[in-house]
N, C-alpha and C. Protein backbone atom coordinates (compact mmCIF):
# COMPACT_ATOMS: atom_id res chain seq x y z
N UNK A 1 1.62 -53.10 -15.73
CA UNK A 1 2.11 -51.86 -16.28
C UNK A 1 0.98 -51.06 -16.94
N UNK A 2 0.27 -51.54 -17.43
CA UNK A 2 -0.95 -50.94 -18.63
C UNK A 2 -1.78 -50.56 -17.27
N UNK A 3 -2.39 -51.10 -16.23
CA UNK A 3 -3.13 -50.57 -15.42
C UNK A 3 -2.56 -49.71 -14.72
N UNK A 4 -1.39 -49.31 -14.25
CA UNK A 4 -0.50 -48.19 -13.75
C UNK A 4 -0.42 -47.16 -14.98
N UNK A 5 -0.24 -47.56 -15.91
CA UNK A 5 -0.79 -46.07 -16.75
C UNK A 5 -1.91 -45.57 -17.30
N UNK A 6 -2.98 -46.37 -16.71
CA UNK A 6 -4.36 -45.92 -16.60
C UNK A 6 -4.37 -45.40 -15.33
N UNK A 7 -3.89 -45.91 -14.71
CA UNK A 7 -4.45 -44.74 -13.57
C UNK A 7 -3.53 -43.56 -13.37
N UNK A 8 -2.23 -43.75 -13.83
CA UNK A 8 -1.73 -42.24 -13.85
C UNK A 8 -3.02 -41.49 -14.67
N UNK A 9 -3.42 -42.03 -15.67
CA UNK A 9 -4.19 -41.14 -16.69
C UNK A 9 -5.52 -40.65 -16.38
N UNK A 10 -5.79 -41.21 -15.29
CA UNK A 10 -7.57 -41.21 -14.68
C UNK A 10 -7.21 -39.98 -13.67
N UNK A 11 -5.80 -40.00 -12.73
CA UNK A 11 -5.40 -39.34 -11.43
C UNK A 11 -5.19 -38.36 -12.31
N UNK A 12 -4.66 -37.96 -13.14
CA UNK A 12 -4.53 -36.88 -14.41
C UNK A 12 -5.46 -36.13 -14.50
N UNK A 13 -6.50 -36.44 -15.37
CA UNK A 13 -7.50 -36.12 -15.45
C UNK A 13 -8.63 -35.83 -14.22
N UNK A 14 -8.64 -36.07 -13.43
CA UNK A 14 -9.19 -35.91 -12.39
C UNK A 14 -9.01 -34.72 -11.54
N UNK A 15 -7.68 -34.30 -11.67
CA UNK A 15 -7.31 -33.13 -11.15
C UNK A 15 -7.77 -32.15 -11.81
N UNK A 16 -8.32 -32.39 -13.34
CA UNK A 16 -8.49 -31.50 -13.96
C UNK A 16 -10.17 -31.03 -13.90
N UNK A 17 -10.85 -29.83 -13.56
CA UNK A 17 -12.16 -30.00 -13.09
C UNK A 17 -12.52 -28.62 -13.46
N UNK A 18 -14.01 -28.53 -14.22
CA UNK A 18 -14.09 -27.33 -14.15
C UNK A 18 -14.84 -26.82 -13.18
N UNK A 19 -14.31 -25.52 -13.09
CA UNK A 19 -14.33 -24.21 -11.82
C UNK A 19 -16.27 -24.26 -11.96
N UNK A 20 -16.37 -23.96 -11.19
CA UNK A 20 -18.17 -23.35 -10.47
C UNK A 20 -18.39 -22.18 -11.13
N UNK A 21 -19.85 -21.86 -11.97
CA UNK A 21 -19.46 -20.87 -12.54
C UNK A 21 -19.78 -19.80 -11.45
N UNK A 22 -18.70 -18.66 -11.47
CA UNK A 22 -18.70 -17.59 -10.85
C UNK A 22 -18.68 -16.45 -11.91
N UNK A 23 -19.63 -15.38 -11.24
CA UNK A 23 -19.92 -14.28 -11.94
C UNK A 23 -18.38 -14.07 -12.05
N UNK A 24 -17.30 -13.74 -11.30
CA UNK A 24 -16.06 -13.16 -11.09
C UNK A 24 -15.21 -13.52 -11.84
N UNK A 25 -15.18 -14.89 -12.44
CA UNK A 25 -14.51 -15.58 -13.58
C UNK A 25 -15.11 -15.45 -14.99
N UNK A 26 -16.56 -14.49 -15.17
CA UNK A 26 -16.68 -14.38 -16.75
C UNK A 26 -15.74 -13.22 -17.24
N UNK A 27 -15.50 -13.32 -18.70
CA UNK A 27 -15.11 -11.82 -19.57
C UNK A 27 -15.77 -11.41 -19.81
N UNK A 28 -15.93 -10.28 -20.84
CA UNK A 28 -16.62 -9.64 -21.47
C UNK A 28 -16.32 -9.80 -22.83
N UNK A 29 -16.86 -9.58 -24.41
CA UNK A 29 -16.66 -9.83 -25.85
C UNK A 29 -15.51 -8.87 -25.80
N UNK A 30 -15.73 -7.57 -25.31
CA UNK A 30 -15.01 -5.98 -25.52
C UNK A 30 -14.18 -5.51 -24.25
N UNK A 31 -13.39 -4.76 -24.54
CA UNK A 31 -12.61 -4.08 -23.09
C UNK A 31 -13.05 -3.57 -22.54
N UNK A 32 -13.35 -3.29 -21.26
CA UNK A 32 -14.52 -3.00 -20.80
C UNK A 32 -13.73 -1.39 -20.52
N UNK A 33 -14.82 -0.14 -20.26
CA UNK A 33 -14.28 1.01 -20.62
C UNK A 33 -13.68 1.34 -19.76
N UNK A 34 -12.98 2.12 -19.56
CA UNK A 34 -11.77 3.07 -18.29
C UNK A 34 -12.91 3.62 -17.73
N UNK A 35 -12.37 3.18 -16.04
CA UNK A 35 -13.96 4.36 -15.60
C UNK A 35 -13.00 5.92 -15.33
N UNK A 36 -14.06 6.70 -15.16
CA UNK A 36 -13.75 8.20 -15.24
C UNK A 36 -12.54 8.47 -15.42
N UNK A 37 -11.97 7.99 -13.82
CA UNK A 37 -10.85 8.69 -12.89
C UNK A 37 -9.47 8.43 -14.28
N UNK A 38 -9.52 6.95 -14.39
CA UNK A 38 -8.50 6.85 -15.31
C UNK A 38 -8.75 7.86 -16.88
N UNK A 39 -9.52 8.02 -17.60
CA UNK A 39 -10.03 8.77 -18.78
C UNK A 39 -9.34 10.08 -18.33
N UNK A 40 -9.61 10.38 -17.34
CA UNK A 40 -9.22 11.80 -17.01
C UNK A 40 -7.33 11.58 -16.53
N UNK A 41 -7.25 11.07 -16.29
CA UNK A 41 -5.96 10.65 -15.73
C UNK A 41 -4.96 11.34 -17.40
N UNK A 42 -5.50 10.18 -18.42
CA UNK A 42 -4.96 10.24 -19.68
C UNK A 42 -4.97 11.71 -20.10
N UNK A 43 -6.20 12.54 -19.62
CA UNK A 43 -6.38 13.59 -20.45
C UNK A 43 -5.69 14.60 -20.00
N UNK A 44 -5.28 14.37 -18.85
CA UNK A 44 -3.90 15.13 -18.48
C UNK A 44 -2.64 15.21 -18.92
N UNK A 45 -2.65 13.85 -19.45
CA UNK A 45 -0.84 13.79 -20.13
C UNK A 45 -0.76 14.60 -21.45
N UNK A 46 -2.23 14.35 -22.05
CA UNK A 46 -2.26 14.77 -23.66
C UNK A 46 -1.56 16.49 -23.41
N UNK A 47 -1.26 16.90 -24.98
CA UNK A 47 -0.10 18.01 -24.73
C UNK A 47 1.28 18.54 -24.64
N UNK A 48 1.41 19.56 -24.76
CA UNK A 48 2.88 19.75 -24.73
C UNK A 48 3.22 20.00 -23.03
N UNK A 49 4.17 19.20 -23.04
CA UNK A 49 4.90 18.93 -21.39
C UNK A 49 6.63 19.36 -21.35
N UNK A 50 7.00 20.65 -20.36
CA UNK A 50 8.24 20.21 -20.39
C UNK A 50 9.13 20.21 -19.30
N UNK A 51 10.02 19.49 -19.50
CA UNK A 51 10.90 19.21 -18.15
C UNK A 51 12.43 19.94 -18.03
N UNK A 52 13.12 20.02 -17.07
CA UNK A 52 14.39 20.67 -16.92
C UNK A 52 15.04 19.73 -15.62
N UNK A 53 15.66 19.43 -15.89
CA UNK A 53 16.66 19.18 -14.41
C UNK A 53 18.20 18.54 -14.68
N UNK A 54 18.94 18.88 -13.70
CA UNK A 54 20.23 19.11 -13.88
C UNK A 54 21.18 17.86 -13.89
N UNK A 55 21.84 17.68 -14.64
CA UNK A 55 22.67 16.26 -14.56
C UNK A 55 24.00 16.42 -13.80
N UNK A 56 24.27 14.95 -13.38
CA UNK A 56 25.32 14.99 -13.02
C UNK A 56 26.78 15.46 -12.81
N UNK A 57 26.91 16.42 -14.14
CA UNK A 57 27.92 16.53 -14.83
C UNK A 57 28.01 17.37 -14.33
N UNK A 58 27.08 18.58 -14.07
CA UNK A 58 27.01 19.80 -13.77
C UNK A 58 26.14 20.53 -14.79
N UNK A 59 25.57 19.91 -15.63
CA UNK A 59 24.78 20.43 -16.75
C UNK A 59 23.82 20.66 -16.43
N UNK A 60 22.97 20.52 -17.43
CA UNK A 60 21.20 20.31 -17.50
C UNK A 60 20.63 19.79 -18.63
N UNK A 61 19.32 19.18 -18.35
CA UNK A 61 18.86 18.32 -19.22
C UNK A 61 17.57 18.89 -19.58
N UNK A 62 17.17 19.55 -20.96
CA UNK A 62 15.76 19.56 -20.90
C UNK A 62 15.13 19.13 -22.05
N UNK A 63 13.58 19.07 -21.84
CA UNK A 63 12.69 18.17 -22.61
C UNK A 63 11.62 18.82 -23.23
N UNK A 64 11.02 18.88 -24.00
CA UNK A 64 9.43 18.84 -24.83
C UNK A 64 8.95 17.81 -25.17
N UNK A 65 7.94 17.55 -24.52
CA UNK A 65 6.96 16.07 -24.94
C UNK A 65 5.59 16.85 -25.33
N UNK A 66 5.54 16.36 -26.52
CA UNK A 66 3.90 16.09 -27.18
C UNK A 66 3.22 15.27 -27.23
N UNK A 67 2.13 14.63 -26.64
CA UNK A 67 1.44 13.93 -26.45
C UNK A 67 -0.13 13.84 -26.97
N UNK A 68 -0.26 13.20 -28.04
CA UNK A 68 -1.25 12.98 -28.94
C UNK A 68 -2.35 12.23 -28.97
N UNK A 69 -3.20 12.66 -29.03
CA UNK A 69 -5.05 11.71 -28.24
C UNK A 69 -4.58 10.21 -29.36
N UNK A 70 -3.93 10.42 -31.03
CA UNK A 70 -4.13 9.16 -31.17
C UNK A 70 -2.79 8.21 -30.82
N UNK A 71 -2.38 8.16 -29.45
CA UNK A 71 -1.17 7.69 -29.07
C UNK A 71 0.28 8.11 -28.78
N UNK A 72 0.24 8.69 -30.45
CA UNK A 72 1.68 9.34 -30.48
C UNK A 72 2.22 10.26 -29.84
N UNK A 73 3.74 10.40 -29.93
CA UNK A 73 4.63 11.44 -29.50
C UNK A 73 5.68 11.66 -29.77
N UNK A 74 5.84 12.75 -29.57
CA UNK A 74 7.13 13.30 -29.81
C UNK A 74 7.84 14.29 -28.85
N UNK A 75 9.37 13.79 -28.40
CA UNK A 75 10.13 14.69 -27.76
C UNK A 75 11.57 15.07 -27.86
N UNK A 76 11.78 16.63 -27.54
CA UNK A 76 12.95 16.50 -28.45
C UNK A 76 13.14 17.31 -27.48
N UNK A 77 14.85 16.87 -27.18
CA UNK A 77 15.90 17.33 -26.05
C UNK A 77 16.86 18.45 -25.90
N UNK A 78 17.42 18.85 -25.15
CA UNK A 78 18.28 19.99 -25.38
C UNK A 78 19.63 19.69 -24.36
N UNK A 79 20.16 19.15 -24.25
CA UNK A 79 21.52 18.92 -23.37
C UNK A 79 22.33 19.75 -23.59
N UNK A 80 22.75 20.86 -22.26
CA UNK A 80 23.78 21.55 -21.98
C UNK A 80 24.78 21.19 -21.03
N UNK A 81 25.89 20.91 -21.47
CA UNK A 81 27.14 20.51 -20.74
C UNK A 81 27.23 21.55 -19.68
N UNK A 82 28.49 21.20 -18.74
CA UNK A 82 28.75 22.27 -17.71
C UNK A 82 29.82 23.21 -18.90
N UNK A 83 30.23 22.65 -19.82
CA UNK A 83 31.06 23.98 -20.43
C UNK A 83 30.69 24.59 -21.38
N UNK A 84 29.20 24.46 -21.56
CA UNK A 84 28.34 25.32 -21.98
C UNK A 84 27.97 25.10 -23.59
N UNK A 85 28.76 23.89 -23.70
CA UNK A 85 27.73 22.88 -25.07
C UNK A 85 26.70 22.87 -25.27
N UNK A 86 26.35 22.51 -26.08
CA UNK A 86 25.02 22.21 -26.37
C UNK A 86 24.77 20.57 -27.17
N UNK A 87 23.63 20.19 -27.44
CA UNK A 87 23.70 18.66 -27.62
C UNK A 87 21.90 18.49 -27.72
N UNK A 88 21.72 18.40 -29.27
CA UNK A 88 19.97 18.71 -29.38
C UNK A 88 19.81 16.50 -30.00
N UNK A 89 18.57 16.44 -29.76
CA UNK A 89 18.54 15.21 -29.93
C UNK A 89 16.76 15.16 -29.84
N UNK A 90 15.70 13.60 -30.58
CA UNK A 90 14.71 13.49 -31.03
C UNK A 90 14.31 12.36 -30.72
N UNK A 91 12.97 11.75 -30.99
CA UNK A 91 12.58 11.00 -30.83
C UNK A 91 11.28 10.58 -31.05
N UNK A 92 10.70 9.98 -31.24
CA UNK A 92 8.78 9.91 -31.24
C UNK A 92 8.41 8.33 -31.28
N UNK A 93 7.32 7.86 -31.01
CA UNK A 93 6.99 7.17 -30.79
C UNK A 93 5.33 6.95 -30.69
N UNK A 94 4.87 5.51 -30.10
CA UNK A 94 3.74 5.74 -29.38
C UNK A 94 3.79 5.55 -27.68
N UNK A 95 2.94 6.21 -27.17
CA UNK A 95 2.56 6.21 -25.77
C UNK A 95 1.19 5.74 -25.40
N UNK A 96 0.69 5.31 -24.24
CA UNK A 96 0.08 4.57 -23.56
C UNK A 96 -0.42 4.57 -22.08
N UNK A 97 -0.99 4.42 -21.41
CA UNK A 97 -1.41 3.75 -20.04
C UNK A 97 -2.01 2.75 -20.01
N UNK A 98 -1.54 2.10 -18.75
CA UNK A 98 -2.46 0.23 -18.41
C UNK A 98 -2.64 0.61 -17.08
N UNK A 99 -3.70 0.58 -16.95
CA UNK A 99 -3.13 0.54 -15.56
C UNK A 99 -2.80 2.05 -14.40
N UNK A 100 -1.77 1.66 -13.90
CA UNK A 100 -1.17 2.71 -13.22
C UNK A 100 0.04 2.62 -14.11
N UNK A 101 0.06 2.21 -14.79
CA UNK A 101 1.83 2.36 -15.57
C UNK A 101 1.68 3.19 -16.91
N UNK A 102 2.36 3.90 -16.98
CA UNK A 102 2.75 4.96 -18.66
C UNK A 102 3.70 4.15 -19.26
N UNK A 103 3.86 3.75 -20.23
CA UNK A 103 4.60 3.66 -21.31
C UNK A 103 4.97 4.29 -22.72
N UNK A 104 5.83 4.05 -22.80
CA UNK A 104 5.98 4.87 -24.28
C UNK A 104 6.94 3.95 -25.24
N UNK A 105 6.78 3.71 -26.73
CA UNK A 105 7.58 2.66 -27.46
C UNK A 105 8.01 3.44 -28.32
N UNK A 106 9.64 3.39 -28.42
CA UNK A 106 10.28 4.66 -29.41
C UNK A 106 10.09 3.50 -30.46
N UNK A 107 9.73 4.93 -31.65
CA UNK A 107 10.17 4.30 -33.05
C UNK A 107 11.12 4.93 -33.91
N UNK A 108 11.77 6.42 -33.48
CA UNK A 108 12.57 6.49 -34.81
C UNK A 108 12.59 8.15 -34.01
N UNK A 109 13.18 8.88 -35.59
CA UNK A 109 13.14 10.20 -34.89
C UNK A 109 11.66 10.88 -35.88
């Protein structure tokens, strides 16, 4: 029994091996910087942005987004019913890119 769980423990370990060093597997200390395309990507969103389009209902939906170099934002809504309501509403947060993906994390109004 004791030599069957030495060698589970040797076959264990054995599998375990370190990798060859490859340039492709180091990090860096720091994030390494956004090249151009993305920098510029961001510097497009920064700003006031706004949107309109029509809901389901028969209404419409529209938007103001501000978008702030240090993250933040803020957008605040305007919902018109088809019977000619109105319906104002807020929000802010921070915003982001990774990547190809935008995000934004509400915090409050």
């Amino acid at each position: 029994m004791k030599n069957l769980a030495i060698t589970l423990v040797f076959v264990s370990l054995a599998g375990c091996s370190v990798a060859p060093k490859d340039e492709s597997n180091l990090v860096t200390e720091a994030k390494p910087d956004l090249p151009k395309t993305k920098v510029e990507q961001r510097l497009m969103m920064l700003g006031k942005w706004y949107g309109d389009l029509p809901t389901k209902e028969g209404g419409r939906k529209q938007w103001t987004i501000e978008r702030s170099t240090d993250g933040t934002y803020r957008i605040d809504f305007l919902i018109t019913k088809n019977d000619g309501t109105t319906q104002q509403s807020s929000e802010a947060g921070h915003w982001g890119v990774a990547g190809d993906i935008y995000f934004s994390m509400y915090r409050g109004v």
